[in-house]
Protein backbone atom coordinates (compact mmCIF):
# COMPACT_ATOMS: atom_id res chain seq x y z
CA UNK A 1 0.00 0.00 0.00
CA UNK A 2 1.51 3.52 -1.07
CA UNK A 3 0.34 6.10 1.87
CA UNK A 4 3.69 7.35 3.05
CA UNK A 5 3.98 8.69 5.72
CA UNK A 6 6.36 11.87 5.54
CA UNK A 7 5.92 14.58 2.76
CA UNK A 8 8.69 17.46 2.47
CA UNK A 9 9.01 20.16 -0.26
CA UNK A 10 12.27 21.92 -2.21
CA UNK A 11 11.95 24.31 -4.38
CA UNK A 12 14.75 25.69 -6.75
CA UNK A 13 15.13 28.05 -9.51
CA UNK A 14 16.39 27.02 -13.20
CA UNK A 15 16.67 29.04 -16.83
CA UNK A 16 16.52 27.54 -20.03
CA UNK A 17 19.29 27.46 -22.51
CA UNK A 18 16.99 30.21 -24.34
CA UNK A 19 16.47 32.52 -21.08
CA UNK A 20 13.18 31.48 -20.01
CA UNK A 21 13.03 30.94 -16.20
CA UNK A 22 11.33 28.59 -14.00
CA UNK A 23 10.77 28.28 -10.69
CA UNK A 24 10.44 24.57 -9.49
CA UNK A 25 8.88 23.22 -6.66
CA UNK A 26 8.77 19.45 -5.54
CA UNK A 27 7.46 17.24 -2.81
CA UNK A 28 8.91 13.95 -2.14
CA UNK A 29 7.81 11.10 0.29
CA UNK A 30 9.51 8.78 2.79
CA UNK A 31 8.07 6.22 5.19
CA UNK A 32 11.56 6.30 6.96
CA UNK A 33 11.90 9.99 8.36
CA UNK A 34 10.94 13.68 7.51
CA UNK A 35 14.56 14.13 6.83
CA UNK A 36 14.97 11.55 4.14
CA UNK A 37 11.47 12.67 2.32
CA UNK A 38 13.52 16.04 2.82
CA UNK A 39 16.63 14.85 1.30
CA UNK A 40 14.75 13.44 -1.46
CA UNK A 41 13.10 16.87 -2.54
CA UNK A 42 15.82 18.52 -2.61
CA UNK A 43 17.72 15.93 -4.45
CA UNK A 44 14.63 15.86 -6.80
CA UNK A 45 14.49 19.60 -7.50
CA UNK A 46 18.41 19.85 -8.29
CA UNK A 47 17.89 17.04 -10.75
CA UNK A 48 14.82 18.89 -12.33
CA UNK A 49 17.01 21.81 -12.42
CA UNK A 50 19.96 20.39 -14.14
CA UNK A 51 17.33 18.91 -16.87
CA UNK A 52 15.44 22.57 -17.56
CA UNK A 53 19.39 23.86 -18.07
CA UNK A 54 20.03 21.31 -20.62
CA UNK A 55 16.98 22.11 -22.54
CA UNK A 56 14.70 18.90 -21.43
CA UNK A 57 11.34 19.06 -21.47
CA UNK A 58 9.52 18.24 -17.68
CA UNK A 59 6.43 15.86 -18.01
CA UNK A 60 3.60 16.32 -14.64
CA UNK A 61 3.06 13.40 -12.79
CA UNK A 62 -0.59 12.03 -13.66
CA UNK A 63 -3.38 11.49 -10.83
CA UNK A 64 -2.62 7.55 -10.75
CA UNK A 65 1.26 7.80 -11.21
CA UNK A 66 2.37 8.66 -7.60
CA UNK A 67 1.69 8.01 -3.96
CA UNK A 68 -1.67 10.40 -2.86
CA UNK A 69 -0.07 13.40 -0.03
CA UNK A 70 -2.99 12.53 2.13
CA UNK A 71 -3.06 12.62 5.99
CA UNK A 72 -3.38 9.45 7.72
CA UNK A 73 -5.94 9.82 10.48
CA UNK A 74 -5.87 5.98 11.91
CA UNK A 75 -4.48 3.08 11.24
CA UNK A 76 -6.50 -0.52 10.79
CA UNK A 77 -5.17 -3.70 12.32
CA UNK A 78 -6.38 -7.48 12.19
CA UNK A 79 -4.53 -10.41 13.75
CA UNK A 80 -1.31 -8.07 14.65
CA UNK A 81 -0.96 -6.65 11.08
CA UNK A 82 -1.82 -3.62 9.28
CA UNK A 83 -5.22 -4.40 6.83
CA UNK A 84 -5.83 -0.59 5.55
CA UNK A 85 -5.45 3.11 6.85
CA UNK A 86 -7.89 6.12 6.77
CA UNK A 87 -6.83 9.21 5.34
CA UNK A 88 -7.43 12.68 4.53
CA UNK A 89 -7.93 13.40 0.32
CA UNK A 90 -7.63 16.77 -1.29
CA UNK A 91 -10.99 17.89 -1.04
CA UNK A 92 -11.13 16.59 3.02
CA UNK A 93 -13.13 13.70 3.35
CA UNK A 94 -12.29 11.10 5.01
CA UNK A 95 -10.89 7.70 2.58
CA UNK A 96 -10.44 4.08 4.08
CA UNK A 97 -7.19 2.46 1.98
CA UNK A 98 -7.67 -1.26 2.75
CA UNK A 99 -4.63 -3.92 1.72
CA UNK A 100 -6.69 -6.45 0.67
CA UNK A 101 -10.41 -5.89 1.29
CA UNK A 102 -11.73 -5.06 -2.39
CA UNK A 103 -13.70 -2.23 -3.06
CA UNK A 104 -15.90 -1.98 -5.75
CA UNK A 105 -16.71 1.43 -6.90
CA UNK A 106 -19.77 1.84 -9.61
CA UNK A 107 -20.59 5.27 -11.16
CA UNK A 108 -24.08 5.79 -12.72
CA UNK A 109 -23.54 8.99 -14.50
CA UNK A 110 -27.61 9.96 -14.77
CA UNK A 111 -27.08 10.26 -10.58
CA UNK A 112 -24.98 12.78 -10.81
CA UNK A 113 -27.32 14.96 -13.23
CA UNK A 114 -31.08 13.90 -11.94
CA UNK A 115 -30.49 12.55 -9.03
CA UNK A 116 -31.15 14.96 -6.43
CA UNK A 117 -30.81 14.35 -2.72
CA UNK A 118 -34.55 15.14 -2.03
CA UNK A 119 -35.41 12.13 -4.92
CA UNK A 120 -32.67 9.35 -2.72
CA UNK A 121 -34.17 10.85 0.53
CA UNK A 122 -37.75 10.02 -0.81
CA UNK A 123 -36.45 6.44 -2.01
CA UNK A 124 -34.15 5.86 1.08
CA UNK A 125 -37.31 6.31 3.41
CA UNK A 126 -39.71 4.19 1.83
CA UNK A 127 -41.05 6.48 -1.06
CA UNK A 128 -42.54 5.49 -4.83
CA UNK A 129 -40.40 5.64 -7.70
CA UNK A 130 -37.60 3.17 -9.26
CA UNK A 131 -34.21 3.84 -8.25
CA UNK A 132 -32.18 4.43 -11.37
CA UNK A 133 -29.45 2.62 -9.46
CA UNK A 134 -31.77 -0.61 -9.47
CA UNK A 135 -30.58 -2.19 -12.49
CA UNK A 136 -27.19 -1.86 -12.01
CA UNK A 137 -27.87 -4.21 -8.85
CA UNK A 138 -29.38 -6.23 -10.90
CA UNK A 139 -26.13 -6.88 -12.97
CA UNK A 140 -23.83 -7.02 -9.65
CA UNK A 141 -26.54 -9.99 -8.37
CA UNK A 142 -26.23 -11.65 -12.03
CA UNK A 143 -22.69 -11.36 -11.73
CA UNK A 144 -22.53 -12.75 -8.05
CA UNK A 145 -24.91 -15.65 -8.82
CA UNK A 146 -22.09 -16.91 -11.74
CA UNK A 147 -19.27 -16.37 -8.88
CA UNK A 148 -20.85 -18.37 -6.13
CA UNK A 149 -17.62 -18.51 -3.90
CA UNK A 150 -17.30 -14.81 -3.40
CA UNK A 151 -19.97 -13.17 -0.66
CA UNK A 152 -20.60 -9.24 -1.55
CA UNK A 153 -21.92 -6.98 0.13
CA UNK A 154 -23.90 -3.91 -1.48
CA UNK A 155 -24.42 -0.58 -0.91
CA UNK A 156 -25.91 2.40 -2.01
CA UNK A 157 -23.82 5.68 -2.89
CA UNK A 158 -25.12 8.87 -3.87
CA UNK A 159 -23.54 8.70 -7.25
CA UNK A 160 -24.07 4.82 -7.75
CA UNK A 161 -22.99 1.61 -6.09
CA UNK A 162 -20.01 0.49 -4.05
CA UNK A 163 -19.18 -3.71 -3.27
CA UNK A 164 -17.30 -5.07 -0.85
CA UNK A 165 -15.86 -9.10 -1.38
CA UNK A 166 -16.60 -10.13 2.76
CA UNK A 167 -15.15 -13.38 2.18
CA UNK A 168 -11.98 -13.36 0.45
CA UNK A 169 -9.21 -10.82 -0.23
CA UNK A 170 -7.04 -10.42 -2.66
CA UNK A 171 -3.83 -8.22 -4.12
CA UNK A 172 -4.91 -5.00 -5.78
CA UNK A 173 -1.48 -5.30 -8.15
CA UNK A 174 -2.62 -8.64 -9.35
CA UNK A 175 -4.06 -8.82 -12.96
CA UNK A 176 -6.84 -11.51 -11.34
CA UNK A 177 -8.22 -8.13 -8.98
CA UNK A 178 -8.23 -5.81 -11.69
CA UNK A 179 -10.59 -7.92 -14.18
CA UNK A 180 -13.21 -8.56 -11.16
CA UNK A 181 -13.19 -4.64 -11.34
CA UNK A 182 -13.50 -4.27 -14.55
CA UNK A 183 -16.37 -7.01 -14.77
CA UNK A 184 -18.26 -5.29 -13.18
CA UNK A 185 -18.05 -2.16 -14.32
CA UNK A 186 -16.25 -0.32 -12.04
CA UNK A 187 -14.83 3.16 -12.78
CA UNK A 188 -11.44 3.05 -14.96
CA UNK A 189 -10.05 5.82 -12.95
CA UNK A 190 -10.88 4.13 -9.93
CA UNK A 191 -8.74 0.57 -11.20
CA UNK A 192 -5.81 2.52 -12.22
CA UNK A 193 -5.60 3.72 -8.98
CA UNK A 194 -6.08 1.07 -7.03
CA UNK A 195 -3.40 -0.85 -9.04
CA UNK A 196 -0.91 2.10 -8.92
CA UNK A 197 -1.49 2.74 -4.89
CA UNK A 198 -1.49 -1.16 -4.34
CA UNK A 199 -5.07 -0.47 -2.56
CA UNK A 200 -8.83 -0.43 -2.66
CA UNK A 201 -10.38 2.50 -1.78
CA UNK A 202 -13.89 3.47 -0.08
CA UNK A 203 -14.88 7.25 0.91
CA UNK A 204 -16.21 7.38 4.63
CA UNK A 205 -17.35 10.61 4.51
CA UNK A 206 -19.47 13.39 2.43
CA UNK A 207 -18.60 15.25 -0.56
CA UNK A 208 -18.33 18.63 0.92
CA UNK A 209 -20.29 20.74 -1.52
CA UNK A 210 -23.01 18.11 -1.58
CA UNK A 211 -23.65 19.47 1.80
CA UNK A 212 -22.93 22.99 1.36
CA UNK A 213 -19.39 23.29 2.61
CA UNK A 214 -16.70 24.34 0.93
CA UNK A 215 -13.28 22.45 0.01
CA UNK A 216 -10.59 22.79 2.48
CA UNK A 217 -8.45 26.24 2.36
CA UNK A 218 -5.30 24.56 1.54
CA UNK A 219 -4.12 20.50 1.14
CA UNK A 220 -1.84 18.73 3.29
CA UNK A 221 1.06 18.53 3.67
CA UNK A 222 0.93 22.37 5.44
CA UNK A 223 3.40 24.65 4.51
CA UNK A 224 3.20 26.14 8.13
CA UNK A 225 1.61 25.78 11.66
CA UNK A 226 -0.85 28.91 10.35
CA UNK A 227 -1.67 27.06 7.04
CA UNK A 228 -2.58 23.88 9.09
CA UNK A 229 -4.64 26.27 12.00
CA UNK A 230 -6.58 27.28 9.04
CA UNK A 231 -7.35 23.48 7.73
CA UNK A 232 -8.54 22.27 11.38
CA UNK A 233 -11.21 25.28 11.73
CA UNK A 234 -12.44 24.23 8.18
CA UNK A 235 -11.94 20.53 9.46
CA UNK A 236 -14.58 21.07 12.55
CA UNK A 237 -16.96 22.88 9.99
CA UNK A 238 -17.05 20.23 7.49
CA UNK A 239 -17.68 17.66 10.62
CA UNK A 240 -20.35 19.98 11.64
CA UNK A 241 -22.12 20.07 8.12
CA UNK A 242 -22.15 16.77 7.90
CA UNK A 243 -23.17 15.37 10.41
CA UNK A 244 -26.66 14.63 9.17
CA UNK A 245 -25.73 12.84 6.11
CA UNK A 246 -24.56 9.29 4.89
CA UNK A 247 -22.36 8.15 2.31
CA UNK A 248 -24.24 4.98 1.82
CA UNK A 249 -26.54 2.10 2.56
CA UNK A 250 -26.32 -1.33 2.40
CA UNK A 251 -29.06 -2.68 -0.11
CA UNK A 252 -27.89 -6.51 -0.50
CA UNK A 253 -25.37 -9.03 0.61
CA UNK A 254 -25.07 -11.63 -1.40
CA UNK A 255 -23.62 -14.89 -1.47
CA UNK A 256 -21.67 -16.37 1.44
CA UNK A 257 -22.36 -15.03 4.79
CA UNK A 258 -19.23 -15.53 6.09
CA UNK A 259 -16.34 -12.97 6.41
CA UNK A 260 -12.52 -12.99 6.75
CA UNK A 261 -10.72 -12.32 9.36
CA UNK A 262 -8.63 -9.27 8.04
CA UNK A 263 -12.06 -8.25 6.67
CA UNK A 264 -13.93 -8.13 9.83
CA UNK A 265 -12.12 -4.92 10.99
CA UNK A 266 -12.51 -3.10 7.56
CA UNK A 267 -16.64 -3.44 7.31
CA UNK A 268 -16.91 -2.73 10.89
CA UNK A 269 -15.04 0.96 10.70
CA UNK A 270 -16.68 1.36 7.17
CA UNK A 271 -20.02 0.99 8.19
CA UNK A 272 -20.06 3.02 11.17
CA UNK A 273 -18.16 6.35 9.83
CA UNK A 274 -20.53 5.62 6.75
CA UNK A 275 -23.49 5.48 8.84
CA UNK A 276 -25.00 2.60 6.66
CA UNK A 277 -27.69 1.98 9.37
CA UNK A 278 -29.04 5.38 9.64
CA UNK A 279 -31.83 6.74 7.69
CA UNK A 280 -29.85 9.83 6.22
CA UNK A 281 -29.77 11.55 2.79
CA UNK A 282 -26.55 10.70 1.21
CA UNK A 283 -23.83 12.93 -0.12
């Protein structure tokens, strides 16, 4: 799993061999020390800067190319070892990172448009109406009857559907994890990155704007002890806001009932910070 755990910046000036100047900043990561993620940016930036001298073109790291700077917030243990951590993302909600508990995220793109949280309130507390979300559970049941072995459980997000395998786990580099994913239609964005962070990944927490917030003032890692000040009073708003929302429900669990061990732990945390048994619009 790639969460380090230490995050330090350089930043260094460079000119072109035609004149043009750029000022380069870098973060690197370590899960040995500050100083070494330290050493590393700086090493970093004086390498960037001896390519923009020679005339090399600089390409950006893309979203599922490099460990996430996220916060870790807790840490997630079964049986005396690590099975996942919960972290911080870039827009402040809360993310579980499990090892090997697989996630199954499943976007429904109409949600996003027509799906209002008045129309899943309605639904979630016993109104008429299909769910537009309804045949895509039909699929994942389909799909779970021809894989008998695997027990799923499944829930309902604002946006769509998320599955959890209870049962089994499995490596989110392997080949094997990434076509279960895929199978079932699972965002692409979302496989890339659980194959380049070597996890599966769950939100806890609410979207902020979904509840009227807005996103944090700055990211982590801080720059200073102000910068961070300012990202805890936003941090105790944004708990504040949403504190009458979900992120999902459970709607089915299929196949069988029993669950792993290093499993166990994971559902346990998900579903309470989720607040799957609460009647609550989601966001």
């Amino acid at each position: 799993m790639k969460i380090p755990k230490y995050w330090a910046k350089s930043a260094q000036a460079a000119r072109q061999p035609g004149g043009q100047s750029y000022w380069l900043a870098v973060w690197q990561w370590s899960d040995v020390s500050l100083a070494d993620a330290q050493q590393k940016a700086v090493d970093k930036a004086q390498e960037l800067a001896r390519r923009v001298q020679a005339g090399e073109a600089l390409n950006r790291y893309a979203y599922d190319q490099r460990p996430l700077r996220e916060e870790m917030t807790r840490g997630i243990t079964a049986g005396g070892h690590e099975v996942g951590v919960v972290t911080r993302n870039k827009y402040g909600a809360q993310v579980l990172n499990a090892t090997q508990a697989m996630f199954i995220d499943i976007d429904i793109k109409a949600l996003e448009s027509s799906g209002s949280l008045a129309g899943q309130m309605g639904r979630l507390l016993g109104g008429r109406g299909a769910d537009p979300a309804d045949p895509y559970v039909a699929r994942v049941a389909a799909w779970a009857s021809q894989h008998p072995d695997l027990g799923l459980r499944v829930y309902r997000t604002f946006g769509g559907l998320r599955c959890l395998v209870t049962n089994q786990v499995f490596d989110p580099t392997q080949a094997q994890s990434m076509d279960i994913l895929r199978s079932l239609g699972s965002d692409p964005l979302y496989v890339r990155l659980c194959q380049a962070q070597a996890c599966f990944r769950a939100r806890l927490t609410p979207k902020p704007w979904r509840c009227g917030i807005d996103t944090p003032p700055n990211q982590y890692p801080w720059e200073n002890a102000a910068a961070e000040a300012r990202y805890r009073q936003w941090e105790q708003q944004y708990s504040q806001r949403t504190a009458t929302y979900a992120v999902c429900k459970l709607m089915k669990a299929l196949g069988p009932a029993e669950t792993h061990p290093d499993i166990i732990p994971v559902v346990a945390l998900h579903d309470e910070i989720t607040r799957v048994a609460e009647q609550r619009q989601l966001a």
